[in-house]
Protein backbone atom coordinates (compact mmCIF):
# COMPACT_ATOMS: atom_id res chain seq x y z
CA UNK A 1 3.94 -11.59 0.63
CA UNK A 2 6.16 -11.86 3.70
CA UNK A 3 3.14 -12.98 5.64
CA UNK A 4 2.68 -15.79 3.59
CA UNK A 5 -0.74 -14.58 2.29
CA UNK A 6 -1.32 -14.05 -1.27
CA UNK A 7 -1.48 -10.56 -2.06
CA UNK A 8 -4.99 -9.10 -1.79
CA UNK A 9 -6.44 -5.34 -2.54
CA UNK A 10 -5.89 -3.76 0.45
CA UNK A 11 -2.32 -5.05 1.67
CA UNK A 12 0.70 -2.57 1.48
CA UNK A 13 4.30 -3.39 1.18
CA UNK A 14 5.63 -0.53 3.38
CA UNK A 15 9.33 -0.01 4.31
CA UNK A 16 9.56 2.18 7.41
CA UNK A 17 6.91 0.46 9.90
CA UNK A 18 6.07 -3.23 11.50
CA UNK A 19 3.53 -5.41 9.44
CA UNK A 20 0.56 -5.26 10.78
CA UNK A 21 -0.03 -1.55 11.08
CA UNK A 22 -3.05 0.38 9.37
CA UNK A 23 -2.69 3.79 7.66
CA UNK A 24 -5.62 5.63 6.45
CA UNK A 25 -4.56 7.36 2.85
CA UNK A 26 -5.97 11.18 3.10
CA UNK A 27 -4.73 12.11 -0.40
CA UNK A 28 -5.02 10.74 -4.10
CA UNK A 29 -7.41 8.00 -5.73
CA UNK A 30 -7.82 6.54 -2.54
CA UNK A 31 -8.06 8.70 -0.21
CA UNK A 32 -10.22 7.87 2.80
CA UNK A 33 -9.82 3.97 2.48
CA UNK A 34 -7.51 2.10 5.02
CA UNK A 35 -4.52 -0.03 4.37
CA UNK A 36 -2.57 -2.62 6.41
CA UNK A 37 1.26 -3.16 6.06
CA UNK A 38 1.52 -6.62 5.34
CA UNK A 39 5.00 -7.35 3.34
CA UNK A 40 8.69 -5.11 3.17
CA UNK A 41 9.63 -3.53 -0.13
CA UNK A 42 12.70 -1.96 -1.41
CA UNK A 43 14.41 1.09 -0.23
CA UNK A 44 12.55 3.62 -2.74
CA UNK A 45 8.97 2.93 -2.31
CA UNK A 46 7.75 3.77 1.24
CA UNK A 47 3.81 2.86 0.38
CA UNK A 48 3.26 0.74 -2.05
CA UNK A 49 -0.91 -0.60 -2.74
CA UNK A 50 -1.49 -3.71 -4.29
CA UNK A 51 -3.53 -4.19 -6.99
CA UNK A 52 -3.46 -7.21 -7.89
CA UNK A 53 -5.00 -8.72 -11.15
CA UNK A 54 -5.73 -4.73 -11.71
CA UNK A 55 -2.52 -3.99 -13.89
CA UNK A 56 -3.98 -1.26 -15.73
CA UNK A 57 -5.08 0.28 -12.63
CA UNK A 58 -1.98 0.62 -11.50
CA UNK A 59 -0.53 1.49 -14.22
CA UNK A 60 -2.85 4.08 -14.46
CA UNK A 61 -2.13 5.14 -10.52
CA UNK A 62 1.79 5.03 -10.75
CA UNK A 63 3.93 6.86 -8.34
CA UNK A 64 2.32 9.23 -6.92
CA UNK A 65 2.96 11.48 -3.21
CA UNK A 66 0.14 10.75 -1.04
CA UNK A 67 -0.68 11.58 2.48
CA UNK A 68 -0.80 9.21 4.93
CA UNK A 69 -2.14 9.19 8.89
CA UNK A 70 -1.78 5.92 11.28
CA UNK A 71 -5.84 4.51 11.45
């Protein structure tokens, strides 16, 4: 990740605000659970979750619209 972590459940790569910032997901598989922005992504994916060692699950979860709210 940008932060030099490793990437953990929890972290978002997030393209339009600072690292560091929590959003609360209102919508979708996760909705109610908080996230904090802690790497950049590409110009297509505004919110992206990481699973990782959960590639099923997110294969299973794809792209999906969600709604968002700063937490």
């Amino acid at each position: 990740m940008f932060t030099g972590e490793r990437t953990y459940f929890g972290a978002v790569a997030m393209t339009r605000d600072l690292l560091g910032t929590s959003w609360r997901v209102l919508t979708g598989p996760f909705a109610g659970d908080v996230f904090t922005v802690r790497d950049t992504y590409g110009a297509y994916t505004q919110f992206d979750i990481a699973l990782p060692g959960q590639c099923d699950r997110a294969r299973a979860y794809g792209r999906q619209r969600i709604v968002i709210e700063p937490a």
